[in-house]
Protein backbone atom coordinates (compact mmCIF):
# COMPACT_ATOMS: atom_id res chain seq x y z
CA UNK A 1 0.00 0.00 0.00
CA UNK A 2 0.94 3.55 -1.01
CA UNK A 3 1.36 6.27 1.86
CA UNK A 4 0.15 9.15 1.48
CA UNK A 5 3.25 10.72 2.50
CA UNK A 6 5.04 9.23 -0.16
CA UNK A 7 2.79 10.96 -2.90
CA UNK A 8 3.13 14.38 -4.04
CA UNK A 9 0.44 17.14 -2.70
CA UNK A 10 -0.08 18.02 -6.68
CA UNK A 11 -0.91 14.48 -7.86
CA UNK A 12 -3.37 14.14 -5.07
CA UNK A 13 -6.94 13.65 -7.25
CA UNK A 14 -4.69 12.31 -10.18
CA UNK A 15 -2.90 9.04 -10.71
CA UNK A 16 -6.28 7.26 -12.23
CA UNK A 17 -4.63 6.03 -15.37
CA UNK A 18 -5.94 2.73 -16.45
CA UNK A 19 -9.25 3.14 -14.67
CA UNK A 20 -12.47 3.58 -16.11
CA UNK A 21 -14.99 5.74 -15.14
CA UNK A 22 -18.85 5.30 -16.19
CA UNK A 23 -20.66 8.58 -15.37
CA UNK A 24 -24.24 8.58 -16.33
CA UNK A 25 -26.00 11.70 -17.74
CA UNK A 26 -22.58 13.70 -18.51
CA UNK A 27 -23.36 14.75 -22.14
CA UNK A 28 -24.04 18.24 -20.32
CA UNK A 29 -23.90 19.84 -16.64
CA UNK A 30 -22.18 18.55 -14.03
CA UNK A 31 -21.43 15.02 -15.11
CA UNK A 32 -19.70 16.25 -17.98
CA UNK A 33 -17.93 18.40 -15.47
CA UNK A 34 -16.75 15.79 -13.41
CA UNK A 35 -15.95 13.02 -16.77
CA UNK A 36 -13.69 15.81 -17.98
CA UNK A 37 -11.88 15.93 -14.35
CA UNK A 38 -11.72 12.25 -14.42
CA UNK A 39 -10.49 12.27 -17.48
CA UNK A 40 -7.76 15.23 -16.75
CA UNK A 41 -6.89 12.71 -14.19
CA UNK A 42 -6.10 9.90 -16.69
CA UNK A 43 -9.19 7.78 -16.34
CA UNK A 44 -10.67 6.80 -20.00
CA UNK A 45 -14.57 7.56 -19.84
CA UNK A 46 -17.78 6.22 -20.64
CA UNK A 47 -20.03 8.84 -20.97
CA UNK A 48 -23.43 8.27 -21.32
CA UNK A 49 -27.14 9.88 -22.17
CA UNK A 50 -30.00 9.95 -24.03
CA UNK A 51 -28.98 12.39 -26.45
CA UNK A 52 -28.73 12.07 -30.23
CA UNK A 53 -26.05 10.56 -31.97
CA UNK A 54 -24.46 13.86 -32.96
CA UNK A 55 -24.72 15.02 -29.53
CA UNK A 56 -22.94 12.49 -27.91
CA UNK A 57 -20.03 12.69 -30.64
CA UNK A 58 -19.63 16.51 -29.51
CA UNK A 59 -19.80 15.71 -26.00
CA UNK A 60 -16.87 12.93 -26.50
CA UNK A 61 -14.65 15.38 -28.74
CA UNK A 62 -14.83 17.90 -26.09
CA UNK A 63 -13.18 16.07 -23.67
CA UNK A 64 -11.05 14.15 -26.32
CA UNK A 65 -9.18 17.11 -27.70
CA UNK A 66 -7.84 17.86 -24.30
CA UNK A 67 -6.70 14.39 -22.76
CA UNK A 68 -5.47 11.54 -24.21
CA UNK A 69 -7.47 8.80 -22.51
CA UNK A 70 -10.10 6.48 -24.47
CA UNK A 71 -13.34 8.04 -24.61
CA UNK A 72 -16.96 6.73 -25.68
CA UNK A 73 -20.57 7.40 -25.40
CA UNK A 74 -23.12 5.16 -24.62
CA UNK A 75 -27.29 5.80 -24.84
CA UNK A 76 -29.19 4.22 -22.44
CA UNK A 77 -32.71 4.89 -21.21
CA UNK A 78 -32.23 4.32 -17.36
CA UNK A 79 -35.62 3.60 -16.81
CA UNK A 80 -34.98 -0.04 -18.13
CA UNK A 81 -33.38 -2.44 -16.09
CA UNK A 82 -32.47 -4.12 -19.80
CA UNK A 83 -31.18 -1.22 -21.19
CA UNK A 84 -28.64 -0.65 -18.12
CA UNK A 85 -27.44 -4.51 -18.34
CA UNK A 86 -27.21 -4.01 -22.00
CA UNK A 87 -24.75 -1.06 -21.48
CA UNK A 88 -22.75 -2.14 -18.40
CA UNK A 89 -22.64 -5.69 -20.60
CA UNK A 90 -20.37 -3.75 -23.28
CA UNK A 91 -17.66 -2.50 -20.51
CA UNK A 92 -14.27 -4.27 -20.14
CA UNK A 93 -14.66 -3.36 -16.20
CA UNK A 94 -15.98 -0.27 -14.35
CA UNK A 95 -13.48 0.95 -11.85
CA UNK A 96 -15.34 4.34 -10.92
CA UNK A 97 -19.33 4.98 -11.22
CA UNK A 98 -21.01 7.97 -11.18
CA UNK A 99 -24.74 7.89 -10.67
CA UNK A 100 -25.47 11.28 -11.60
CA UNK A 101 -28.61 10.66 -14.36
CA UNK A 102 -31.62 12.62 -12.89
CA UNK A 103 -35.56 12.91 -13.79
CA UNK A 104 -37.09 15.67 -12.03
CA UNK A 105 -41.00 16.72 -11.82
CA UNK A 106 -42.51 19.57 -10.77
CA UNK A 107 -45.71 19.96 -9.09
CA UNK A 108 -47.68 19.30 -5.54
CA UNK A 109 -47.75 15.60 -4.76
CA UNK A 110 -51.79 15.63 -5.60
CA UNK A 111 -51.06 16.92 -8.85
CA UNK A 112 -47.88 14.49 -9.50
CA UNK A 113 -48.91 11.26 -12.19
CA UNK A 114 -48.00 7.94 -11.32
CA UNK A 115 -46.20 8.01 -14.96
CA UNK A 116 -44.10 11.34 -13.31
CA UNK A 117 -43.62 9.48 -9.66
CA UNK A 118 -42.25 6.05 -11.54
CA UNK A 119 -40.13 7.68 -13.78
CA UNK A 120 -38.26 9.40 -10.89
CA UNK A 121 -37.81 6.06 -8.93
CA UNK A 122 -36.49 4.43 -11.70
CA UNK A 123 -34.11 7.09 -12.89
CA UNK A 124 -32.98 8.39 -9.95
CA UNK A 125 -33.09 5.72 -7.57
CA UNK A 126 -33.47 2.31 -9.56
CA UNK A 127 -30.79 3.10 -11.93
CA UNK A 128 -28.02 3.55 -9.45
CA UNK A 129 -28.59 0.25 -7.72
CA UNK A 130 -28.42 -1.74 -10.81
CA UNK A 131 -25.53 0.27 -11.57
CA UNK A 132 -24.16 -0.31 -8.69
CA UNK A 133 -25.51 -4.27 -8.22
CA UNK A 134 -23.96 -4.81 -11.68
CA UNK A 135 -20.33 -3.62 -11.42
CA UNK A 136 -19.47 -3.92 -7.98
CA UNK A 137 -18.45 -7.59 -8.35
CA UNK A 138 -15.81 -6.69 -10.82
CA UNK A 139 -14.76 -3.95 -8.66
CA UNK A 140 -14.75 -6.71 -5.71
CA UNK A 141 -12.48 -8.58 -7.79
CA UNK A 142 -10.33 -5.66 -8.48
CA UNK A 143 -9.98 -5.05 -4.87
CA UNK A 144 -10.41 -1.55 -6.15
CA UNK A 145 -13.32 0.61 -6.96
CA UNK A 146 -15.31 4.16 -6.41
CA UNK A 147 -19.24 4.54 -6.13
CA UNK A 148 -20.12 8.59 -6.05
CA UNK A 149 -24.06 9.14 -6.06
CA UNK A 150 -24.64 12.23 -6.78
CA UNK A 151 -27.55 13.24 -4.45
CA UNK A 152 -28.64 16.86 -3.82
CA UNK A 153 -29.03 19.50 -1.29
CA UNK A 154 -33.05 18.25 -1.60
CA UNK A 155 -31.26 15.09 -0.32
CA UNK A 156 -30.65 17.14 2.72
CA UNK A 157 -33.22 19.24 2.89
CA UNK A 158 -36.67 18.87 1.89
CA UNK A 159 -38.56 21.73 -0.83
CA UNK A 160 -42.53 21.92 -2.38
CA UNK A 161 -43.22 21.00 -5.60
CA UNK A 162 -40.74 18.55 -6.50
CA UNK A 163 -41.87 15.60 -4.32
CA UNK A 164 -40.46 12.46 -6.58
CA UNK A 165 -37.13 14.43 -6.70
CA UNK A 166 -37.04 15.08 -2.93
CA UNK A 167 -37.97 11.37 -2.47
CA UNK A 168 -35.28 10.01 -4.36
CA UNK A 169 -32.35 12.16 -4.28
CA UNK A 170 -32.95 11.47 0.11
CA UNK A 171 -33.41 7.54 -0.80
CA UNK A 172 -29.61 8.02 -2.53
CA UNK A 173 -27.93 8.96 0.53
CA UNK A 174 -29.48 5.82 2.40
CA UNK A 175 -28.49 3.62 -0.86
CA UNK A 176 -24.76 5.20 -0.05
CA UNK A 177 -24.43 4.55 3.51
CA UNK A 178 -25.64 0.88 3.20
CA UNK A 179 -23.45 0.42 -0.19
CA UNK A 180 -20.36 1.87 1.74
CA UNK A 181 -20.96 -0.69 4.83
CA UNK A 182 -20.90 -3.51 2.64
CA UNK A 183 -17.62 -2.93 1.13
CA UNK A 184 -15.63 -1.05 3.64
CA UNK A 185 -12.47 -2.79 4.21
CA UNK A 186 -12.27 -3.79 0.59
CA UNK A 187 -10.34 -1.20 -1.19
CA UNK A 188 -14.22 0.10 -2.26
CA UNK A 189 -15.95 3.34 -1.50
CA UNK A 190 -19.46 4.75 -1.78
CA UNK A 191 -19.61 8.36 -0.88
CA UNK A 192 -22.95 10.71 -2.04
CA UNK A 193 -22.56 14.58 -3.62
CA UNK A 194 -24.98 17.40 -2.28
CA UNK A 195 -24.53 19.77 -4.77
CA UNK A 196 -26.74 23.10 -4.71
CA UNK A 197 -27.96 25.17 -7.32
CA UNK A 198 -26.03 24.94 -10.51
CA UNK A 199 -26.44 27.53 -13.54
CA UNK A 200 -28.10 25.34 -16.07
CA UNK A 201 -29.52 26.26 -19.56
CA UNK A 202 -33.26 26.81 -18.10
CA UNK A 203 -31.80 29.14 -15.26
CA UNK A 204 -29.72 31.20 -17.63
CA UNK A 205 -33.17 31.75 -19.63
CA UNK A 206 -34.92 33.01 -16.00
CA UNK A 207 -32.00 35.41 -14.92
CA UNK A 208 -32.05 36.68 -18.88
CA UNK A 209 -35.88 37.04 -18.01
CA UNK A 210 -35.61 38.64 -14.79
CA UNK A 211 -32.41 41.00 -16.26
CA UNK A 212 -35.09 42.36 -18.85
CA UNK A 213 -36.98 44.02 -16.47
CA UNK A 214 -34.31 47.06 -16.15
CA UNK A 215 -32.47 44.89 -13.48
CA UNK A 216 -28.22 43.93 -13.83
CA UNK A 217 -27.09 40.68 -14.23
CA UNK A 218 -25.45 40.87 -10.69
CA UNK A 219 -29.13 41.99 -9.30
CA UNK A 220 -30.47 38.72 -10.91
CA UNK A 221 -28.68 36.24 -9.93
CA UNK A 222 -28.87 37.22 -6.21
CA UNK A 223 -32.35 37.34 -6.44
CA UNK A 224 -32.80 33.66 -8.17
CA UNK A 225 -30.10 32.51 -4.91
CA UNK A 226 -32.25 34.72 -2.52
CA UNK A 227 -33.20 31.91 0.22
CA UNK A 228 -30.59 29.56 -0.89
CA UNK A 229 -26.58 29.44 -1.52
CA UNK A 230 -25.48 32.11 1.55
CA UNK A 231 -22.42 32.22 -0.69
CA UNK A 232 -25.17 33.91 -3.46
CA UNK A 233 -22.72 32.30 -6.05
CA UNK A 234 -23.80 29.19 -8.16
CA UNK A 235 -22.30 26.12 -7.55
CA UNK A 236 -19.65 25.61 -10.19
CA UNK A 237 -19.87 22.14 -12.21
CA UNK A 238 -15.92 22.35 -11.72
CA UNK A 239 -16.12 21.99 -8.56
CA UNK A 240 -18.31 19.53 -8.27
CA UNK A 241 -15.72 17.50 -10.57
CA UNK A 242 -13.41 18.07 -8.50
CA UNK A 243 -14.98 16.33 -5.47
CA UNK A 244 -15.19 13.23 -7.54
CA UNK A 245 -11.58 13.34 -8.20
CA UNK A 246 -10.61 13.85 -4.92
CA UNK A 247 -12.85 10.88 -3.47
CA UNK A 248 -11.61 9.22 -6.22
CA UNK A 249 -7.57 9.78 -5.47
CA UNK A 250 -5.22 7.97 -2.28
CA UNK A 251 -6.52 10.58 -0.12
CA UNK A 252 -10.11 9.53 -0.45
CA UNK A 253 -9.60 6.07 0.86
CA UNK A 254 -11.15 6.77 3.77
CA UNK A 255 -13.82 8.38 3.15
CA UNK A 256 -16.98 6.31 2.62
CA UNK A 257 -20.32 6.54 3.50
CA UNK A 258 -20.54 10.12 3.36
CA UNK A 259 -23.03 12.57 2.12
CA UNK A 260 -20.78 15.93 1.32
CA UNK A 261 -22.82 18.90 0.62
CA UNK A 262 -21.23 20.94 -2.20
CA UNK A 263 -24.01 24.40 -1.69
CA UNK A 264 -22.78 27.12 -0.42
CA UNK A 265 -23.16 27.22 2.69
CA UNK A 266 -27.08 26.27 2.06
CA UNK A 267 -27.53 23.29 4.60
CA UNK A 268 -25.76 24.89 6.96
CA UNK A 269 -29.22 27.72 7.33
């Protein structure tokens, strides 16, 4: 066993080459964020998604023209417990999974359809423990291997209107804790993300909303984080990557069962 004295304080988050990383919905957002820092890491990536061919291509070139790892994209519906067996059934091994796919609803729980509340279970929730049930053998047989659920900071807290996403992205951090009993002591960790609110194409269109009523950018965006990040910055995606890293470097060893909140400060009110 390495000590962590006997690795450099720049390297810490890096050293992954020859590991490969399967982070679900990371065409876009935050799992693209964190693929990239994987992959700046030397991990090769499997992205995946459910978006179109050309999509995906763009998505893979991004992150190929600035590392040299092997890089591919996979679409999957993670509502199907077929379709996710199908994929993972295509992968040499999976030494790193991110569980970061997300379906999200909005509504009051009268108003929510059983079509809305199912799809939200199975995405969110579902997914990531056939995901995990399927490749956590071959990480067993490794001796090696990182599980990173990324939950939210409505895992942690609980908010109106979005009751299938509140469910499930709560149900991830129990998934984590049981997940990361099972295999501590074997060179395996399952640690959950919090993060909080990200800028994401749909906010960008309400701050552009709320600037064109005579309002600066600046004014906007504090009034969108009014109530949440204390910070009244947006989480960066970056960031977020670079927690994975981290977990996913000698200095995360130890660190399993977690639920870190990456939110500015927004749990903590």
């Amino acid at each position: 066993m390495v000590s962590l004295t006997e690795i450099a304080p720049e390297t810490l988050g890096l050293g992954l080459r020859g590991r490969t990383a399967l982070v679900t919905g990371s065409t876009g957002g935050i799992g693209h964020a964190v693929a990239a820092r994987l992959a700046a890491a030397g991990c090769d990536i499997v992205l995946h998604g459910l978006a179109t061919e050309a999509e995906g291509a763009a998505a893979v070139a991004e992150i190929d023209r600035r590392h040299a790892v092997s890089i591919r994209y996979h679409h999957a519906d993670l509502a199907s417990p077929a379709a996710i067996e199908a994929m993972v059934s295509t992968l040499d091994s999976v030494d790193i999974l991110v569980n970061n796919a997300a379906s999200r609803h909005f509504g009051p729980v009268e108003q929510t359809s059983t079509a809305d509340w199912e799809a939200d279970l199975a995405v969110n929730l579902s997914a990531a423990f056939h995901l995990i049930r399927l490749t956590l053998p071959g990480m067993r047989e490794r001796g090696w291997g990182r599980i990173i659920n990324m939950s939210s900071i409505f895992g942690l807290i609980g908010a109106a209107g979005r009751v299938g996403y509140v469910t499930t992205k709560t149900a991830l951090i129990g998934l984590t804790r049981a997940v990361a009993l099972e295999t501590a002591g074997g060179g395996i960790t399952c640690n959950a993300l919090c993060p909080g609110t990200t800028m994401t194409p749909n906010i960008e269109a309400r701050i552009r909303a709320a600037m064109g009523g005579g309002g600066g950018r600046a004014e906007a965006e504090a009034g969108f984080l009014a109530g949440k990040q204390p910070t009244g910055r947006f989480v960066d995606p970056a960031a977020v990557g670079a927690a994975v890293a981290f977990l996913c470097s000698p200095a995360g060893g130890d660190i399993t069962g977690v639920a870190l909140p990456i939110d500015g400060g927004w749990s903590a009110t």
